[in-house]
Protein backbone atom coordinates (compact mmCIF):
# COMPACT_ATOMS: atom_id res chain seq x y z
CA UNK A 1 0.00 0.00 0.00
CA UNK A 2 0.92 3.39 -0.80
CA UNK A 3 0.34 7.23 -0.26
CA UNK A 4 -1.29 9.29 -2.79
CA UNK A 5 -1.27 12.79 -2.20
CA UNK A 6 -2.87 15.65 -3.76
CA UNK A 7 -0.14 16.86 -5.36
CA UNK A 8 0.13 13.72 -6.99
CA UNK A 9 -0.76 13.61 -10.62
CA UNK A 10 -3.03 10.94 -10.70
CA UNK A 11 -4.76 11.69 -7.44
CA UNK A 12 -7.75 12.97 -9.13
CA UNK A 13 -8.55 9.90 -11.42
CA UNK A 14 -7.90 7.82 -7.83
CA UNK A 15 -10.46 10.19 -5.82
CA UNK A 16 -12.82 9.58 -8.63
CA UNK A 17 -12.74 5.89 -8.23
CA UNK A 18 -12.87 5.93 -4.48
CA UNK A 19 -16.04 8.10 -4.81
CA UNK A 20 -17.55 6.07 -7.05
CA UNK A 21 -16.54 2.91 -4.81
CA UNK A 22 -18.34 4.48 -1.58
CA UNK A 23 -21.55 3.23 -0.11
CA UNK A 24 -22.40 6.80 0.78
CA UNK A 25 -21.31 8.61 -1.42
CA UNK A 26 -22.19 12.43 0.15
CA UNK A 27 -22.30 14.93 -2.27
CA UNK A 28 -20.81 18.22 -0.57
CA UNK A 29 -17.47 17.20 -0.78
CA UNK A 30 -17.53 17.09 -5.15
CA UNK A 31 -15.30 19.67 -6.92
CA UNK A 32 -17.90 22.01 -7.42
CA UNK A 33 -19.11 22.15 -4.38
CA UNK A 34 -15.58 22.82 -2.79
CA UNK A 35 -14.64 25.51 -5.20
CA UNK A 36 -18.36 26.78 -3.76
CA UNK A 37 -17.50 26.53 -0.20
CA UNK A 38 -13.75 28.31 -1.21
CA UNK A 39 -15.69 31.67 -2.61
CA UNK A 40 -17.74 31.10 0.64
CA UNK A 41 -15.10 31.48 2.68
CA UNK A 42 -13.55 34.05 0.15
CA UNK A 43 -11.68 35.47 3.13
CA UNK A 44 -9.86 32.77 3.90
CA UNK A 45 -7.13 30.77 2.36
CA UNK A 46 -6.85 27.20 1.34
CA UNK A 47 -4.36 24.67 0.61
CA UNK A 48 -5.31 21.20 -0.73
CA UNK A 49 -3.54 18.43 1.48
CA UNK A 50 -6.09 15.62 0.65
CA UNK A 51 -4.62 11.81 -0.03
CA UNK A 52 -5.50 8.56 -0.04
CA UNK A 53 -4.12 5.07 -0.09
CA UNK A 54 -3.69 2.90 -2.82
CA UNK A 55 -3.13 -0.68 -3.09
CA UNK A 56 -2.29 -2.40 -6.56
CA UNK A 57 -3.05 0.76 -8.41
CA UNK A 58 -6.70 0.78 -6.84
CA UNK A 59 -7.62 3.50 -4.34
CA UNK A 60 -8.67 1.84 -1.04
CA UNK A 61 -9.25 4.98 1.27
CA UNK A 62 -9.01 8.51 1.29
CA UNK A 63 -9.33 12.04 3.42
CA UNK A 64 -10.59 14.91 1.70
CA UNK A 65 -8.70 17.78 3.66
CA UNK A 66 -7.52 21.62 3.59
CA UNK A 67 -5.41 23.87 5.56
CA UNK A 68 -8.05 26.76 5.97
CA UNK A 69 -5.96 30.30 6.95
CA UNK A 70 -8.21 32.23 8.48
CA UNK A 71 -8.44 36.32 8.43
CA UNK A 72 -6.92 36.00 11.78
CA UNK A 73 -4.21 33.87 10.98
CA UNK A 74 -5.13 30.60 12.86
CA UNK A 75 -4.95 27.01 11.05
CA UNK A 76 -7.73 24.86 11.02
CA UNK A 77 -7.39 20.96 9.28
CA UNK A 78 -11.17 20.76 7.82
CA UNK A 79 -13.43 19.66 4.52
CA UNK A 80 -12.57 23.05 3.26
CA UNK A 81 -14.81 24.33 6.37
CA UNK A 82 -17.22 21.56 6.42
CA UNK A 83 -15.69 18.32 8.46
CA UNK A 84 -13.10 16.53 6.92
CA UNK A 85 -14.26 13.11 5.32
CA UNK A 86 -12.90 10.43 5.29
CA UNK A 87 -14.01 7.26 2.15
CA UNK A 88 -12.78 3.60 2.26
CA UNK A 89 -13.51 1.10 -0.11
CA UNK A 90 -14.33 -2.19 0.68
CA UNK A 91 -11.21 -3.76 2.09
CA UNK A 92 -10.59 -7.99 2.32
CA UNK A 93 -9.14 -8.57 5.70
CA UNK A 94 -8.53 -6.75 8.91
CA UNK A 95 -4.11 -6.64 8.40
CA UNK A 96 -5.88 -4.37 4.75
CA UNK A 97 -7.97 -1.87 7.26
CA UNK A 98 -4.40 -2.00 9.76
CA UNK A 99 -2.14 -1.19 7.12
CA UNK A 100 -4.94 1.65 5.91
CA UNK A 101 -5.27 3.42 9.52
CA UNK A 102 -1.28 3.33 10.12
CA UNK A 103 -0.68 5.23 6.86
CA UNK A 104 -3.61 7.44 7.65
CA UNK A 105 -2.44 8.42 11.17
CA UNK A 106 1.23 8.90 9.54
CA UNK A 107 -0.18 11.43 7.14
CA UNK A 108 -2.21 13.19 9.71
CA UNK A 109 1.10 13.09 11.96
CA UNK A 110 3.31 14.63 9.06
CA UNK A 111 0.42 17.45 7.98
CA UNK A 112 0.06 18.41 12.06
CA UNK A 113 4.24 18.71 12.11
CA UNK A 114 4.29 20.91 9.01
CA UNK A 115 1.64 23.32 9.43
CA UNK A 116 0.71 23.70 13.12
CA UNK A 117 -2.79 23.64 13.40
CA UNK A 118 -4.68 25.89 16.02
CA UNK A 119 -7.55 23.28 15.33
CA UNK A 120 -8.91 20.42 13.61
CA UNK A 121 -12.42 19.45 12.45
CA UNK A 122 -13.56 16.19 11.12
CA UNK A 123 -17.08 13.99 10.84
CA UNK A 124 -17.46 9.90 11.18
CA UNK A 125 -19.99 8.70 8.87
CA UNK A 126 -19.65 5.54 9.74
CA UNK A 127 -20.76 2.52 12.69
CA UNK A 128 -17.24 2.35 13.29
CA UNK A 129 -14.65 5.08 14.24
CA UNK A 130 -12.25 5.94 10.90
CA UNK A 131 -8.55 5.91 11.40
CA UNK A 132 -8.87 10.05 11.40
CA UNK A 133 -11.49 9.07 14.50
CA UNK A 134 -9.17 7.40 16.11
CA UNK A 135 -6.03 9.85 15.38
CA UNK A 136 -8.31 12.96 17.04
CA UNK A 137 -9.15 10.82 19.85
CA UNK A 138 -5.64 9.74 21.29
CA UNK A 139 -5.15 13.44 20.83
CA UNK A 140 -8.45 14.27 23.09
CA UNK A 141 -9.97 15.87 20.67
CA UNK A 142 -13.74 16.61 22.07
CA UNK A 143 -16.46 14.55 20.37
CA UNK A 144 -20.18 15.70 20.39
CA UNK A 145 -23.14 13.58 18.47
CA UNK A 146 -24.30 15.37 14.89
CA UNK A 147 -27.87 14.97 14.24
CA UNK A 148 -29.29 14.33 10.51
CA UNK A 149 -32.71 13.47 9.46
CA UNK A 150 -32.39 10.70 6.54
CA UNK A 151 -35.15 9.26 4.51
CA UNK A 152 -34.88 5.99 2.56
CA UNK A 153 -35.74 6.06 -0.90
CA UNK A 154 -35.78 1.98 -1.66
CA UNK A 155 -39.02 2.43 -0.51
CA UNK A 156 -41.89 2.89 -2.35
CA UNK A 157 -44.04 5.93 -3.23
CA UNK A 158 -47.06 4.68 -1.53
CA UNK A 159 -44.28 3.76 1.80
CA UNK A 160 -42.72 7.40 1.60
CA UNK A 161 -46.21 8.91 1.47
CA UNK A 162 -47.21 6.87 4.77
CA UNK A 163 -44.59 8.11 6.73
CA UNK A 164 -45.72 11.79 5.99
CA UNK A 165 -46.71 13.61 10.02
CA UNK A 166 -50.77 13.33 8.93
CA UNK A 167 -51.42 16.55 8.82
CA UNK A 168 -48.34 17.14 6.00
CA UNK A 169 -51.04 15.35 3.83
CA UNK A 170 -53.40 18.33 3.27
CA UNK A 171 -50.61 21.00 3.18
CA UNK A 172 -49.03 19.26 0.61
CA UNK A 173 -52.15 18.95 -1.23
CA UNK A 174 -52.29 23.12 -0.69
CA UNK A 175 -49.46 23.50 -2.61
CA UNK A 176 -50.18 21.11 -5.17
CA UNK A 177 -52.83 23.06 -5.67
CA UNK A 178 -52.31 26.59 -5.30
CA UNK A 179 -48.80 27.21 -6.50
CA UNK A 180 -46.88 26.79 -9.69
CA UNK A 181 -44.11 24.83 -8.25
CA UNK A 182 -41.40 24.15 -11.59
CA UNK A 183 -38.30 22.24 -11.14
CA UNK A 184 -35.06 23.48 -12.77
CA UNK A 185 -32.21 20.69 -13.06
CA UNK A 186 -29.29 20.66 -16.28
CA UNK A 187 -32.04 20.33 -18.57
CA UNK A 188 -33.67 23.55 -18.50
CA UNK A 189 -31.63 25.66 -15.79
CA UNK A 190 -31.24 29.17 -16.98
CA UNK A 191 -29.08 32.13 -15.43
CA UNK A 192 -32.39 33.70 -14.85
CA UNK A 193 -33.62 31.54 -12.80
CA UNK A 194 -30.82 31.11 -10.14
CA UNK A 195 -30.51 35.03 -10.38
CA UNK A 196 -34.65 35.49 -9.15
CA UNK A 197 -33.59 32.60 -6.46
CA UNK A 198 -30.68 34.78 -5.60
CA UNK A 199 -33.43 38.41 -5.12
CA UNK A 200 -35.85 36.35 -3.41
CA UNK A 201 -32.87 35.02 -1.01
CA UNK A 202 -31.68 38.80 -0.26
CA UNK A 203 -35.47 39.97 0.05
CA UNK A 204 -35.89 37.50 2.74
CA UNK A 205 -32.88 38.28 5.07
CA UNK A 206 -32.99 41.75 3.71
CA UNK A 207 -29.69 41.79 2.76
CA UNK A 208 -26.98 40.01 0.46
CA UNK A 209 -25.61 37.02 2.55
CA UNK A 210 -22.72 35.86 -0.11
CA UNK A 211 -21.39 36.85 -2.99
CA UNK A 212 -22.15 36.93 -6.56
CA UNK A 213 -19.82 33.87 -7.11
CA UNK A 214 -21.42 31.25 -4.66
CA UNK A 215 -24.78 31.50 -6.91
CA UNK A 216 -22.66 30.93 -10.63
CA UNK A 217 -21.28 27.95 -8.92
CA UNK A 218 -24.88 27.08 -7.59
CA UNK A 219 -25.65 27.45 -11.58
CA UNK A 220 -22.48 25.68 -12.81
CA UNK A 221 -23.31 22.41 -10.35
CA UNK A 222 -27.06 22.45 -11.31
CA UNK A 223 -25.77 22.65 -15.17
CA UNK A 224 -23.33 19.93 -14.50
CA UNK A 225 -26.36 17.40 -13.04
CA UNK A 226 -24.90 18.11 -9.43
CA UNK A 227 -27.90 19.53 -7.80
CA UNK A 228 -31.19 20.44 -8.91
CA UNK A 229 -33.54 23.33 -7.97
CA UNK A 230 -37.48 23.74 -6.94
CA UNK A 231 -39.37 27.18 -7.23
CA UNK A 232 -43.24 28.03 -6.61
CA UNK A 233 -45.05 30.78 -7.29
CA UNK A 234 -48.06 32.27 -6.17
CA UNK A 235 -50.25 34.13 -7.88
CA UNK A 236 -47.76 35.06 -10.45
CA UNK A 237 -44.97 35.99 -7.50
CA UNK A 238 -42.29 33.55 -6.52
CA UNK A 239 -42.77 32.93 -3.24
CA UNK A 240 -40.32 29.72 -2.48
CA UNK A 241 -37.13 28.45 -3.83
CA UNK A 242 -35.03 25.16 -2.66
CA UNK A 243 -31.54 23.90 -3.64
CA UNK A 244 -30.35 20.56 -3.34
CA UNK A 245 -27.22 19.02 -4.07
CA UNK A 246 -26.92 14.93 -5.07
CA UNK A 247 -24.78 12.01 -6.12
CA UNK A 248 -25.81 9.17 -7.98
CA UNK A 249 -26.91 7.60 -4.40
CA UNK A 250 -27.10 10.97 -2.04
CA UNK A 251 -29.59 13.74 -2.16
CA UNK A 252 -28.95 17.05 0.73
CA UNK A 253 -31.06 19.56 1.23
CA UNK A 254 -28.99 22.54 0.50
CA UNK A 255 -30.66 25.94 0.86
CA UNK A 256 -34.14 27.50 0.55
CA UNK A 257 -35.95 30.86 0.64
CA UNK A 258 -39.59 31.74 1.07
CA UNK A 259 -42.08 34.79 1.81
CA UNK A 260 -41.54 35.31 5.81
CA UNK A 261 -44.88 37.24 5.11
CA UNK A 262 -46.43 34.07 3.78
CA UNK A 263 -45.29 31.76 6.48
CA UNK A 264 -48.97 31.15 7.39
CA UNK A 265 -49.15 29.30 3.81
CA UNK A 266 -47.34 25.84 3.51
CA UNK A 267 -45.33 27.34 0.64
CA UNK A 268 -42.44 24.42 1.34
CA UNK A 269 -44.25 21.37 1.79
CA UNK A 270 -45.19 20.45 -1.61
CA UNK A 271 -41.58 21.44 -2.78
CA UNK A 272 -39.97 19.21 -0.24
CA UNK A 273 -42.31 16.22 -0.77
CA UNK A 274 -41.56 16.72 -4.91
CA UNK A 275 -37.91 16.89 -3.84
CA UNK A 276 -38.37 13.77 -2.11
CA UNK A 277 -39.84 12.23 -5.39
CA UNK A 278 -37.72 13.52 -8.05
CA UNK A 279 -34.22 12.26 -6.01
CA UNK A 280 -35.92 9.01 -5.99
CA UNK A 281 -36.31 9.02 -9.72
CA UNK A 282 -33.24 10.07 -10.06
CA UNK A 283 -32.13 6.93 -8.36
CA UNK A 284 -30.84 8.13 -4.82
CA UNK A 285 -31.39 5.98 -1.92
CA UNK A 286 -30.82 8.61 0.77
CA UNK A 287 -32.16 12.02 0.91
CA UNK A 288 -31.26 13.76 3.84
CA UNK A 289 -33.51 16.79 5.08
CA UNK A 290 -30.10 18.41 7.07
CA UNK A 291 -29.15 19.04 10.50
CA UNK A 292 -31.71 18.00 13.61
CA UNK A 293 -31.22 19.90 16.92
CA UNK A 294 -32.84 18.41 20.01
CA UNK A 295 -33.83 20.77 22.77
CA UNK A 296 -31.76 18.62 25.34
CA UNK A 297 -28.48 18.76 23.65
CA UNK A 298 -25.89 19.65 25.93
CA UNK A 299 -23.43 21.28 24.20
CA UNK A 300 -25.31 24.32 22.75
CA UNK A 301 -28.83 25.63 23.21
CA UNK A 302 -31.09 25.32 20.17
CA UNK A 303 -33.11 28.51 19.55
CA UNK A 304 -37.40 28.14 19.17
CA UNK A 305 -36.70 28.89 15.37
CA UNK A 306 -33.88 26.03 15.06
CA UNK A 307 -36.62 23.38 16.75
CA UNK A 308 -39.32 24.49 14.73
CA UNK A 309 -37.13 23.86 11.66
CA UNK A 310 -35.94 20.20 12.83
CA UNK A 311 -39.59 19.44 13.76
CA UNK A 312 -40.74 20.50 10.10
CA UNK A 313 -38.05 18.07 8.34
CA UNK A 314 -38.37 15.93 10.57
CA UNK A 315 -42.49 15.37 9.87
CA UNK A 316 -41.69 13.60 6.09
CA UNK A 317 -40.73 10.75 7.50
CA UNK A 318 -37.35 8.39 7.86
CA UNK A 319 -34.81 8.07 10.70
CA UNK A 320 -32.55 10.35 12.90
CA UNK A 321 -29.21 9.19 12.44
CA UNK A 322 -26.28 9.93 14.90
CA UNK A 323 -22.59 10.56 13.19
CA UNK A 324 -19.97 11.80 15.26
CA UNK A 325 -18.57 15.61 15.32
CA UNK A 326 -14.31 15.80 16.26
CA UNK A 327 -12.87 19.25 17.41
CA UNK A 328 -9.39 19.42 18.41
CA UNK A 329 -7.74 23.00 19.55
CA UNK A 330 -4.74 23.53 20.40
């Protein structure tokens, strides 16, 4: 086995195949996406240090990871300000996953050396703890449980419907109804359309949250059969818009915008619920509504607006998963 670095000339071809080769296969962590979260974090600077471990000229495991400068000069090892992630393909043996996590931990040893970090952020995705896991752990790195909502899309139509909260039923059927929801993926996205997303975003927070650039990339990704977009409009006004990014296997709910002065209308039920659908058709078999925040988490205190949110994904149905959060300062 062997280290592959991102410097390496064929790391890119490798990181494709270990994508591809994921069971998971979340879809933040694509190139678009990352150049999106770089112009997101436009005041910061990155440097690649991503690698992965090959065996036989076939990429068995990988980290997706950047040094992220920040305005005030501290380091910070993360997904390019999302957690670092770490993919392994299926390995034969136990001495395979050994050899994998020593190589891993060297790497992460070598990066830590070079650059100093001030901190270090990084997700498990998986049952088991990932060599990168492990590493933050002997270093007593502080671990706190991440709440998603995830839906299962082998099921049927009629199975996805049942698990609807009851009363999502009629407001669905509101929106069915009284809007003009359209759907926007590579097929028919225009500039236009992410550019009236983009007023109706500003209109609701009153003011421009991110630049110019996250919203061509948000174009460039939908064009490129990355992500896909929802908008409804009411009475001839668009009222709602929703973004979400997918894989061949993962859908996310991304970002959305709708009329605060509407918010006695289900203007995002509908759009969720056809969400739901079209990632199905599309062939994903998760589709993950986002975070969940539980009144009773310890470590931070989840405003009335944050609950109502995780109580609104959380009423089309599926499971609350657990993954595990690592933060390591200095």
């Amino acid at each position: 086995m062997n280290l592959v670095t991102a410097k390496d000339p064929c790391f890119r071809d490798f990181w494709s195949q270990l994508c591809q080769a994921d069971a998971l296969q979340y879809p933040v962590y694509s190139d678009l996406n990352i150049e999106y979260q770089k112009e997101y974090f436009r005041d910061s600077q990155f440097i690649d240090v991503s690698f992965l471990v090959e065996d036989n000229r076939l990429p068995v495991a990988g980290v997706c990871a950047a040094v992220q400068t920040k305005p005030d000069g501290k380091r910070e090892l993360s997904g390019y300000g999302w957690p670092m992630i770490f993919l392994q393909a299926h390995t034969p043996n136990c001495g395979a996953d050994q050899r994998i996590s020593k190589i891993v931990k060297a790497e992460l040893d070598r990066l830590s050396k070079e650059y100093s970090f001030d901190s270090i952020l990084h997700r498990d995705y998986f049952p088991t703890l990932s060599p990168v896991g492990e590493y933050l752990l002997s270093m007593g790195a502080k671990v706190r449980p991440h709440f998603t909502q995830i839906i299962d899309l082998s099921r049927s139509e009629e199975s996805l419907h049942q698990q609807l909260r009851r009363s999502y039923q009629s407001l669905i059927n509101w929106g069915q109804k009284n809007l003009e929801l359209k759907l926007f993926d590579s097929k028919c996205i225009q500039r236009e359309h992410l550019e009236s997303f983009r007023q109706l975003h500003i209109s609701v927070a009153g003011r421009q949250t991110r630049s110019q650039r996250t919203w061509d990339l948000q174009f460039e990704i939908v064009s490129q059969g990355g992500a896909f977009i929802l908008m409804g409009w009411l009475q001839g006004n668009l009222v709602t818009a929703s973004y979400y990014i997918h894989s061949s296997k993962y859908c996310y709910y991304g970002v959305s915008a709708s009329k605060r002065e509407l918010f006695d209308k289900p203007l995002s039920h509908s759009s969720m619920w056809s969400a739901i659908l079209h990632a199905r058709a599309l062939g994903c078999r998760f589709f993950d509504t986002g975070e969940q925040l539980f009144a009773g988490q310890v470590d931070r205190a989840p405003t009335t607006k944050e609950l109502s949110i995780s109580r609104f994904k959380r009423g089309f149905g599926g499971q609350t998963v657990v993954r595990l959060d690592y933060l390591w300062n200095r």
